[in-house]
Every structure is written in structure tokens, then in C-alpha cells.
Protein backbone atom coordinates (compact mmCIF):
# COMPACT_ATOMS: atom_id res chain seq x y z
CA UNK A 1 40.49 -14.12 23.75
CA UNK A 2 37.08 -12.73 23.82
CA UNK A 3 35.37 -15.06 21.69
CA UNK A 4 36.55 -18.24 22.89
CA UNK A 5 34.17 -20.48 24.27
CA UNK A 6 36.01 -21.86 27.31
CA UNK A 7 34.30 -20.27 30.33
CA UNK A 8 30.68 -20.17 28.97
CA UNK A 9 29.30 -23.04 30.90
CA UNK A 10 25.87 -23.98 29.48
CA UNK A 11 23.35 -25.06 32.18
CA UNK A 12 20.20 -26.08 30.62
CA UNK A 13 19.47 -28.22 27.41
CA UNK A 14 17.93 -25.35 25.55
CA UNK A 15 21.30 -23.36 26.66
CA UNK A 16 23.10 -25.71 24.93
CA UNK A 17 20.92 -26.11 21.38
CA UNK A 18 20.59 -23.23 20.80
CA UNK A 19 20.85 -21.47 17.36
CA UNK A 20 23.84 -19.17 17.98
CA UNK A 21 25.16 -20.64 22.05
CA UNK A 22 27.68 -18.35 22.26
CA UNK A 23 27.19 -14.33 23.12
CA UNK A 24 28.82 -12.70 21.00
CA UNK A 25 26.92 -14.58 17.86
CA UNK A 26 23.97 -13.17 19.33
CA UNK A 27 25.31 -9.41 19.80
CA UNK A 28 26.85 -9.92 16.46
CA UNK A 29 23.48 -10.85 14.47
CA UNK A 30 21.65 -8.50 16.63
CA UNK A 31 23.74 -5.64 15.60
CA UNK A 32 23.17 -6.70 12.04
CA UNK A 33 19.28 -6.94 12.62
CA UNK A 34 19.68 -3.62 14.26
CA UNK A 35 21.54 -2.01 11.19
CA UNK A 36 18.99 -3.65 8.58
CA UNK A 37 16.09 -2.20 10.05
CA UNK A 38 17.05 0.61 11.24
CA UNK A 39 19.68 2.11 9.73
CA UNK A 40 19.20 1.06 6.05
CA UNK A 41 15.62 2.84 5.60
CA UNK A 42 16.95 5.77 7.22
CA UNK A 43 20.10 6.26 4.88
CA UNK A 44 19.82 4.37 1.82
CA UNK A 45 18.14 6.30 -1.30
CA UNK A 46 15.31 4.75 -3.40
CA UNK A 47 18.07 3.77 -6.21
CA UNK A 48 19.91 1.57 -3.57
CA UNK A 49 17.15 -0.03 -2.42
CA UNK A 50 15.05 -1.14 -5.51
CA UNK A 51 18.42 -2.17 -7.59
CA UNK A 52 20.31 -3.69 -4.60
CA UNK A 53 18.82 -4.34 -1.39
CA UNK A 54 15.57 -5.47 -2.38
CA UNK A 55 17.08 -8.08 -5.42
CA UNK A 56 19.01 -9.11 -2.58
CA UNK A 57 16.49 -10.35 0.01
CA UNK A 58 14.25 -11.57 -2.95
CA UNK A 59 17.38 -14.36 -4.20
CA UNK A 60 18.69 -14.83 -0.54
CA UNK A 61 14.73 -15.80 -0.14
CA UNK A 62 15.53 -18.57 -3.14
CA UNK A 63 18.76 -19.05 -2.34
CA UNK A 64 17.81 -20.56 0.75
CA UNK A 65 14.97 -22.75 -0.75
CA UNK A 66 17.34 -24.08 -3.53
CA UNK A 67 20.07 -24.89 -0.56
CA UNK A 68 17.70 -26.56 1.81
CA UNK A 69 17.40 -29.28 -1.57
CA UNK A 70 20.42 -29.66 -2.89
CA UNK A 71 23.03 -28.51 -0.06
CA UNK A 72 20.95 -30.50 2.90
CA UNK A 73 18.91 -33.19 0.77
CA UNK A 74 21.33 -33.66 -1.88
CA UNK A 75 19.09 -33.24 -4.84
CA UNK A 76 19.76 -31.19 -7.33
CA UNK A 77 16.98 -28.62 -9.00
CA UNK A 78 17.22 -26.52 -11.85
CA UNK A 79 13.99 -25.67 -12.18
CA UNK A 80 14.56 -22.66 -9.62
CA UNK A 81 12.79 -20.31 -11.85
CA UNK A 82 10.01 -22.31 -12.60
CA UNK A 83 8.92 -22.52 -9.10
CA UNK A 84 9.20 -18.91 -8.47
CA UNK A 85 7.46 -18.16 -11.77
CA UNK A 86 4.49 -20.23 -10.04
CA UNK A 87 4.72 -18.35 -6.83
CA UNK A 88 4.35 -15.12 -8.99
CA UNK A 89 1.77 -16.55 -11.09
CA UNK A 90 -0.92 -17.63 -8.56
CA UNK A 91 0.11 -14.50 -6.24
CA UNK A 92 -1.27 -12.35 -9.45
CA UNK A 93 -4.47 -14.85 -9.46
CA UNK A 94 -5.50 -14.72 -6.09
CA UNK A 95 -5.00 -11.02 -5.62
CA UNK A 96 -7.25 -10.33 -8.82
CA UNK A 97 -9.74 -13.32 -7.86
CA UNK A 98 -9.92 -12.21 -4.11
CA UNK A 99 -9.06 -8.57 -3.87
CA UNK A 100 -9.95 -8.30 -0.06
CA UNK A 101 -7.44 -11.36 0.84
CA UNK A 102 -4.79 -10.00 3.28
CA UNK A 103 -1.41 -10.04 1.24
CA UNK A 104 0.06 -12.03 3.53
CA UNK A 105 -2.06 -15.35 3.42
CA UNK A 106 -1.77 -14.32 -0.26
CA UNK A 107 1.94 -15.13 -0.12
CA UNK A 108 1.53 -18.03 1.86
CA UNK A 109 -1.19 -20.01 -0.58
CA UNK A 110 1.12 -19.31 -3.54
CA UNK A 111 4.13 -20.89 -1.49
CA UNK A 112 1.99 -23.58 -1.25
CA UNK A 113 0.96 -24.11 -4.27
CA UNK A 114 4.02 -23.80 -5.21
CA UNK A 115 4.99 -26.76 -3.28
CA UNK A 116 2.47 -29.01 -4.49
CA UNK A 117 4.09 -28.16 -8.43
CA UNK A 118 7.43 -29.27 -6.66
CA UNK A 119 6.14 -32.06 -5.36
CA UNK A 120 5.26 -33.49 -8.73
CA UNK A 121 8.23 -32.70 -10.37
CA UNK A 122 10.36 -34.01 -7.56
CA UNK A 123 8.77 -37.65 -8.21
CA UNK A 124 11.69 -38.39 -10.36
CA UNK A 125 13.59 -38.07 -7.87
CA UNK A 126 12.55 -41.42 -6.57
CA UNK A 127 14.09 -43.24 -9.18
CA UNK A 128 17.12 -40.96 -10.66
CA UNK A 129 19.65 -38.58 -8.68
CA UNK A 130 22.57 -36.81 -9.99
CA UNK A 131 22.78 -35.13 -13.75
CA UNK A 132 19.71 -37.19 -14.86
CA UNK A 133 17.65 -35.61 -11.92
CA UNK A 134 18.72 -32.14 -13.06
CA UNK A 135 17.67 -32.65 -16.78
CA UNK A 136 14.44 -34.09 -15.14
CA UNK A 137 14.01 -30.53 -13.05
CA UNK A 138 15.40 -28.70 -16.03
CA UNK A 139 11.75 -30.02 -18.16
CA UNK A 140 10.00 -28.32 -15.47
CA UNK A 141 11.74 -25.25 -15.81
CA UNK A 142 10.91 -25.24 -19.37
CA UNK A 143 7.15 -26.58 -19.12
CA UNK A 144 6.07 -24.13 -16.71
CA UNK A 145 7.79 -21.59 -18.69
CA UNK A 146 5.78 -22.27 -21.87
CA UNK A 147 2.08 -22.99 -19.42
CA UNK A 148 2.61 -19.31 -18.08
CA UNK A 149 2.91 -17.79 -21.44
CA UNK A 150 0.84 -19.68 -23.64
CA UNK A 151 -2.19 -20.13 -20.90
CA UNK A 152 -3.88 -16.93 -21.26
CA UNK A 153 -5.55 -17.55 -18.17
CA UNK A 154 -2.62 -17.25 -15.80
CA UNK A 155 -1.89 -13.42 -16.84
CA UNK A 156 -5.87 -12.92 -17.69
CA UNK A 157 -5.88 -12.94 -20.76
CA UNK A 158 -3.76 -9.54 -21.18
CA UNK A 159 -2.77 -9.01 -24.78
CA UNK A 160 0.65 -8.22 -23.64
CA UNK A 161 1.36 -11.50 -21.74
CA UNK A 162 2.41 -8.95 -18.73
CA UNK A 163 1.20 -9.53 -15.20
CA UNK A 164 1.25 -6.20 -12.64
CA UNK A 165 0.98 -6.09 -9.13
CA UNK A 166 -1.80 -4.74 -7.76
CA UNK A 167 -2.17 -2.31 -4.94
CA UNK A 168 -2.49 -3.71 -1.09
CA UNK A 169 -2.15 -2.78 2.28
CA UNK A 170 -0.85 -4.40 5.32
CA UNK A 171 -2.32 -2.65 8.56
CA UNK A 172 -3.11 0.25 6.69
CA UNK A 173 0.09 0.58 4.32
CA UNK A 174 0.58 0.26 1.15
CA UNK A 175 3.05 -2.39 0.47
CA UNK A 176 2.55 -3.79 -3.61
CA UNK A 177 1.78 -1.38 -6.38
CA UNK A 178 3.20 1.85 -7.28
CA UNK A 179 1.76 3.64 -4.38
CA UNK A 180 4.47 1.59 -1.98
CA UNK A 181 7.40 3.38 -1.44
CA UNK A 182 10.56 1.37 -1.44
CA UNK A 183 11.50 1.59 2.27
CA UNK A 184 8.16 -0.23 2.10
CA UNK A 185 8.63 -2.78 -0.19
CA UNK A 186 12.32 -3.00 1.40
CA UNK A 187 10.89 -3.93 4.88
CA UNK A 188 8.24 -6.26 4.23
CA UNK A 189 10.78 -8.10 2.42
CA UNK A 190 13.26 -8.17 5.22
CA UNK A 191 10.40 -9.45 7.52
CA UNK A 192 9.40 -12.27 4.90
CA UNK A 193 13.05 -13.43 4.92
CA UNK A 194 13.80 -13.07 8.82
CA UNK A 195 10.97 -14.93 9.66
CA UNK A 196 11.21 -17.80 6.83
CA UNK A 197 15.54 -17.94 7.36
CA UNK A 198 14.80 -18.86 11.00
CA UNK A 199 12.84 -21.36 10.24
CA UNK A 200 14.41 -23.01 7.91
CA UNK A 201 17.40 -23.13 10.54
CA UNK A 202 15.17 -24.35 12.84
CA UNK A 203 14.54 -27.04 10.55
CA UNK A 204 17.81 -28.10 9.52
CA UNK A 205 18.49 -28.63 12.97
CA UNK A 206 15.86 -30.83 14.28
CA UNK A 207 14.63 -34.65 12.74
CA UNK A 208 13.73 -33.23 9.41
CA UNK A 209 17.13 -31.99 8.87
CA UNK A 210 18.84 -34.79 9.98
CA UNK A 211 16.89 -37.00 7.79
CA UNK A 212 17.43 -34.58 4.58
CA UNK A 213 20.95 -35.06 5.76
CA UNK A 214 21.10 -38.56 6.05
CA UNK A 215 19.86 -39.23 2.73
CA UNK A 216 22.08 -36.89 1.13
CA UNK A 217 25.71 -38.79 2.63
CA UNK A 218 24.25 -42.37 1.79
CA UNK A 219 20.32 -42.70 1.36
CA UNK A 220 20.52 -46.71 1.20
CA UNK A 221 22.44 -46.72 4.53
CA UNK A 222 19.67 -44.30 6.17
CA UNK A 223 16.62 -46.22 4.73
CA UNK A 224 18.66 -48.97 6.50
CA UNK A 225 18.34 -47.32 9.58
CA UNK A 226 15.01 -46.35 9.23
CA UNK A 227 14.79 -43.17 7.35
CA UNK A 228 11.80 -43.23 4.35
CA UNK A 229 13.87 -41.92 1.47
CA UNK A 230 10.70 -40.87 -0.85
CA UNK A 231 8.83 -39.03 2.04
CA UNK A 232 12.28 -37.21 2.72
CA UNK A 233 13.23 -36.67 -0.61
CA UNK A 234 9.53 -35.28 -1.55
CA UNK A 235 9.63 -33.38 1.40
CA UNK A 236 12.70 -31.12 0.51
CA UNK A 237 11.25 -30.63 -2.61
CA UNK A 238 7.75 -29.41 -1.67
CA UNK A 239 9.67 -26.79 1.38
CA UNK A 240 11.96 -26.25 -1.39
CA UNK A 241 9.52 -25.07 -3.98
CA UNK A 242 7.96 -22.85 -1.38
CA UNK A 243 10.57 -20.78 -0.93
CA UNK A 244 11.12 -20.15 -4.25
CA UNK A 245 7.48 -19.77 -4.31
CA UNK A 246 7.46 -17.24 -1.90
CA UNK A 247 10.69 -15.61 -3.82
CA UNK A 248 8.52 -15.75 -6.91
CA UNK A 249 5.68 -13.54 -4.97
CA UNK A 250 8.44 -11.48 -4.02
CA UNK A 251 9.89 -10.56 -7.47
CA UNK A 252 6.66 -9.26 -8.57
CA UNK A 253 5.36 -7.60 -5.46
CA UNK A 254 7.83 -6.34 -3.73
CA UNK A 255 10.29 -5.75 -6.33
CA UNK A 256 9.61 -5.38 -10.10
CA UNK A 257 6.05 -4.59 -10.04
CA UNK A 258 5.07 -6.17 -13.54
CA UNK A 259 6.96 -9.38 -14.83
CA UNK A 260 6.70 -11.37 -17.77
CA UNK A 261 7.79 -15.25 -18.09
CA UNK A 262 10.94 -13.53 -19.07
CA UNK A 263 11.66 -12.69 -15.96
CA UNK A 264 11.97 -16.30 -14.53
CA UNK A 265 13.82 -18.06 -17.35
CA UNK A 266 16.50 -20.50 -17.12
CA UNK A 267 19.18 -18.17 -16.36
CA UNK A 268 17.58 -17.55 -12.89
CA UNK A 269 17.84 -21.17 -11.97
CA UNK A 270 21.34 -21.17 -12.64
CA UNK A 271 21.79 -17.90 -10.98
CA UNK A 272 20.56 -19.37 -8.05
CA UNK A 273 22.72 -22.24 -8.36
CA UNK A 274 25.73 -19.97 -8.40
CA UNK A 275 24.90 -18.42 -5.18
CA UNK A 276 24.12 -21.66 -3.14
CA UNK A 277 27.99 -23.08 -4.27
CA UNK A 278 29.41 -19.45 -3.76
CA UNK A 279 27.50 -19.20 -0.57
CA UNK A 280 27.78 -22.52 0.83
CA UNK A 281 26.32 -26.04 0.22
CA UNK A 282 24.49 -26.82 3.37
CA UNK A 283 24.64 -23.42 4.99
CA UNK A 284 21.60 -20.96 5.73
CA UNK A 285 24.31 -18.27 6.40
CA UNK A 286 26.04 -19.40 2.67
CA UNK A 287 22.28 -18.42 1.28
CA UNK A 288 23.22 -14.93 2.50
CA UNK A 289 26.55 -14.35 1.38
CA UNK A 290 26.02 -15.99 -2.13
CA UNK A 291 22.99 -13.79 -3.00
CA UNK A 292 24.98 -10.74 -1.34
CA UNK A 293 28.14 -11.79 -4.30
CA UNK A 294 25.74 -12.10 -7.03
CA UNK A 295 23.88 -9.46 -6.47
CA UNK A 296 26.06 -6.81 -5.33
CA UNK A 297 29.56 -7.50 -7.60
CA UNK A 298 27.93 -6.86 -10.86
CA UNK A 299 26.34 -3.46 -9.79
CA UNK A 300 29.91 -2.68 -8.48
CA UNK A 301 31.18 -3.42 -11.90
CA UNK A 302 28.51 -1.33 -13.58
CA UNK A 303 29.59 1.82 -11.17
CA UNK A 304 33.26 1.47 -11.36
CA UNK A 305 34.13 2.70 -14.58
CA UNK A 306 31.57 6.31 -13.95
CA UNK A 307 33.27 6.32 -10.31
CA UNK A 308 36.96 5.80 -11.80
CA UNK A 309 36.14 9.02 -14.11
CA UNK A 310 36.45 6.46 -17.69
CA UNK A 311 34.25 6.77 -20.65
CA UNK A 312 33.44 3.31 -21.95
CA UNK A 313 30.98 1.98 -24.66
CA UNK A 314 27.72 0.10 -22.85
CA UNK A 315 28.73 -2.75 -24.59
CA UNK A 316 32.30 -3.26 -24.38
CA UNK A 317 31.79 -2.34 -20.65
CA UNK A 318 28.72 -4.87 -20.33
CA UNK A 319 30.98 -7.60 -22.16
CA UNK A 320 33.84 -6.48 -19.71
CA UNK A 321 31.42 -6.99 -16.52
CA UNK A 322 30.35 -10.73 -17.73
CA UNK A 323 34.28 -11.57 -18.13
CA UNK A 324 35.35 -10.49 -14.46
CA UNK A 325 32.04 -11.39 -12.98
CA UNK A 326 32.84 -14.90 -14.04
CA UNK A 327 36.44 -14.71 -13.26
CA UNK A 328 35.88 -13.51 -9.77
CA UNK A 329 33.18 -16.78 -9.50
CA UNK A 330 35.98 -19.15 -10.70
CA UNK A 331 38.20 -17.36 -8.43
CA UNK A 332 36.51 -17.96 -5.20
CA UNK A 333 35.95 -21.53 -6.29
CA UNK A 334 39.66 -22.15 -6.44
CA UNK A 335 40.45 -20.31 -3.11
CA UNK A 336 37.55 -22.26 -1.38
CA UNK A 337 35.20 -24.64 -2.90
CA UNK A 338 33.12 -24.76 0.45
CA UNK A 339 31.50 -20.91 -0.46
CA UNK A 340 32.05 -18.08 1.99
CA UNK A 341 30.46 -19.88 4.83
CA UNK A 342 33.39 -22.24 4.94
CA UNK A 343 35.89 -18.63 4.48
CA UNK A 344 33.45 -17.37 8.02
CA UNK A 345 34.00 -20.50 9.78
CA UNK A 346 37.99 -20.69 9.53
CA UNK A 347 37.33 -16.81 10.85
CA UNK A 348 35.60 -18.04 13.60
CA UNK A 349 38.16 -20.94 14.74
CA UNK A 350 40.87 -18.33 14.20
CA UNK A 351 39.23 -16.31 16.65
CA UNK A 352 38.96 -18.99 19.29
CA UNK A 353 42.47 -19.53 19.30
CA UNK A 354 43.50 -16.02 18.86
CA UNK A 355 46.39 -14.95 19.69
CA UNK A 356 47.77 -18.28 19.22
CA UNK A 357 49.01 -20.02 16.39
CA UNK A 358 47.93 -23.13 15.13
């Protein structure tokens, strides 16, 4: 009864378009913006934040990127950790080239550049779509890969091959390094996804997503109708890749601290991957609750066995974790091939017609 929209008269345009129309969206994601930055650095130890919380905003920050492409666009990208390994890459340049650049703008340029590497590798896209357009996006995976650890010059010329964060401030904090503390790290990484999730809904919502969209159902039918299928496709890639960018920047600044190429190999493009089609093709909100599954299930498993009081080899119980992790994936798959944002909006219609059957 009380969240049914009958009653709530909109009367104004901008009433009526906006993000979340009804109250008690709004008092529901306000509650959760209350409880993320207020309540989680208060209670949540060091442990909880570097292994869960902060892993989590860094994929959701992908996650998104990787679903405004292939759940909105339609073109599908495994070269996921590629792109972030270039937004990791240049952040480490430009911080050791410019060491008085604000961290921010930092961030920023290497979501850029970023975006121009995605650019060129989404050319292909042009001319193929499908499986041949992921092997195409699956070279640049592999070639940026090999550039950022055989070029010396990307990790300056380290003997190691490692690249570390460096120490920097934002209004007089210390935010990267190992002077940050994690409730730090934790809520500049919250702000970086707030502010970047809203405007990618934002832009889902107005031409840009409609013509992403449009090209995804049936791109000869919307360059019929006027759409320009390699600016749009091109497009999604470049905002695409500067997410993941930014995601890179992330991992190694707000997260890790010191990467190697390692640390954005293939199996973090198709970790991604796995959270966009858990989460939700075509869903900002899916972003969130695919990186929440991926992230957070296979620390449960880890736990469970010390919390259930059993003694267990590391790698029967690591071999054990892979077998339900992926079980629980196929699982959810069966039950609802839409994600969990599909799961949240039969919630939501349930609601509406609460107590009432269908």
C-alpha cells in the first residue's frame, strides 16, 4: 500500500523525469547513502574495508563502464583489464612526472587517456559485432598487457616491473600511499563512484542513451532513422574505457598500493563480465549488485569453514570455494537470466500491488 504510485500526482516535467519519481526510492537510496558514509567508517575495521568494501567500489566503478558498452550499446569488450591497466599506468606517470598535480585531475587525465586507447580498439567495431568483436577486444587485452610489461618506461624503468603509489593529499589528507588510512582510501572511493554512477544514469537517460540503445536492438533500423552508428558505437567505447580507466587508477591508489601487469590480466575482464550478466545487462543498479556477488561470496566462502569451527587444507578449501562460487553463478543464471536487477524489479511491482495477488 505504501509504495504504490497511485496518488503521487507529478506536476512539473522535471517531477516527472526524474531519476528515482517516487518518495520512497529517494528515502530508500538516501538511507543507503546515509549508512555508506556514515556508518561504515565508523564500524567497519581496516580488514573489512581494504579486502571488501574497497574491491567493491573499485569493480562496481568497472562494472558500470563495461555495462554502459555492452548492456546499453550492445558491444561486447573483453579487454576490461586492459583499459584499467592503462588507467593505472598513466595515473603512476603523471603522479611521478608532475608531483604537485592535484590527484584528482590526475584521475581524470588517465580516464581520458584511457578513452582515447578505447577508442582505437573499438574501431573494429565498425565493421564486426558479436564473438568476432570480442576476439578483436580480447588482442587488446593481451597487447596492452605485454606494452606495460615489456616498456620499461611505463613502470620507470624499475627492475622489478612493479609500479607503487605514491603519497598525495586532497585538501590536506592523505589519500594514496601508505600514510592513507583505509577509512581514507574507503571514502574517496565512494565519492569517485557516487559522483561517476550518477552520471552515467544521467546519461543513459537522455539522447546519448537512447542512441546507445537504439543501436544495440537494431543499429540498421536506427541509422535509418537517423542515428550515426560509428559516432555511437565509438562513443560507448571511449566513456566505456574511462571508467575502467578510472577503476584502473583506483586499483592502484586507493586499493592495492603497488600492482604489477598481473594484476589486470585476462581474468579481470571476465570477472567483470560476470558481474555485468549477474548484475544486470542494461542496469546501473545491476553494476552494483553484480560487483557486491563477486566480491563479497568468495570472501564468505573463505570465512565459513574458520566460522563453522572445521579444519580444512588451503587447497582443498580454495578448490572447494571455485566449485560453489561457480555453482552459485550458474545458479542465479537459471533462476533469472536478467541479473539481480531484474530479481529488484519483480520486488518492486510486488510491492505496488501488495496485498493483492496477481
Amino acid at each position: 500500500m505504501l509504495y504504490r504510485e497511485s496518488g503521487q500526482f507529478k506536476t512539473s516535467y522535471e517531477a516527472d523525469q526524474a531519476i528515482l519519481p517516487i518518495p520512497q526510492d529517494r528515502w530508500f537510496l538516501m538511507a543507503v547513502l546515509l549508512i555508506a558514509y556514515l556508518v561504515i567508517p565508523a564500524v567497519s575495521s581496516e580488514y573489512m574495508l581494504q579486502a571488501v568494501l574497497i574491491p567493491f567500489l573499485v569493480f562496481a566503478m568497472a562494472a558500470i563502464g563495461l555495462n554502459l558498452l555492452l548492456g546499453y550499446a550492445g558491444q561486447l569488450s573483453l579487454g576490461t583489464g586492459g583499459f584499467m591497466a592503462v588507467g593505472a599506468y598513466m595515473t603512476y606517470k603523471m603522479t611521478t612526472a608532475w608531483p604537485d598535480m592535484d590527484i584528482i585531475v590526475v584521475f581524470l587525465l588517465s580516464g581520458l587517456c584511457a578513452a582515447g586507447v578505447g577508442i582505437i580498439f573499438g574501431i573494429p567495431s565498425l565493421r564486426i559485432k558479436g564473438f568476432y568483436l570480442a576476439v578483436a577486444t580480447l588482442a587488446a587485452q593481451f597487447f596492452l598487457s605485454w606494452m606495460f610489461n615489456k616498456v620499461e618506461w611505463f613502470y620507470n624503468y624499475n627492475p622489478s616491473g612493479t609500479i607503487t603509489a605514491p603519497p598525495r593529499t586532497v585538501f590536506g589528507h592523505v589519500v594514496t600511499g601508505p600514510e592513507a588510512t583505509a577509512e581514507t582510501r574507503y571514502m574517496v572511493a565512494l565519492i569517485l563512484v557516487t559522483v561517476f554512477a550518477l552520471i552515467a544514469k544521467n546519461l543513459v537517460r537522455g539522447r546519448v542513451g537512447r542512441s546507445w540503445m537504439a543501436i544495440r536492438d537494431m543499429d540498421i533500423a536506427a541509422e535509418i532513422i537517423g542515428f550515426k552508428p560509428y559516432q555511437t558505437k565509438l562513443l560507448a567505447f571511449a566513456i566505456s574505457s574511462f571508467y575502467c580507466g578510472i577503476a584502473g587508477a583506483m586499483t592502484l591508489f586507493l586499493w592495492l598500493g603497488s600492482v604489477e601487469t598481473e594484476a589486470f590480466a585476462i581474468n579481470i575482464s571476465f570477472q567483470v563480465l560476470f558481474m555485468v550478466i549477474i548484475g544486470g545487462l542494461g542496469s546501473i543498479l545491476g553494476s552494483f549488485l553484480g560487483a557486491a556477488f563477486i566480491t563479497l561470496v568468495p570472501v564468505l566462502l573463505t570465512n565459513a569453514p574458520q566460522l563453522a569451527g572445521l579444519q580444512m587444507a588451503t587447497d582443498l578449501q580454495k578448490h572447494l570455494e571455485v566449485m560453489i562460487f561457480g555453482g552459485l553463478i550458474i545458479f542465479f543464471l537459471i533462476v533469472e537470466p536478467h541479473g539481480f536487477a531484474r530479481l529488484w524489479q519483480i520486488t518492486k511491482e510486488k510491492l505496488r500491488r501488495w496485498p493483492f495477488p496477481y
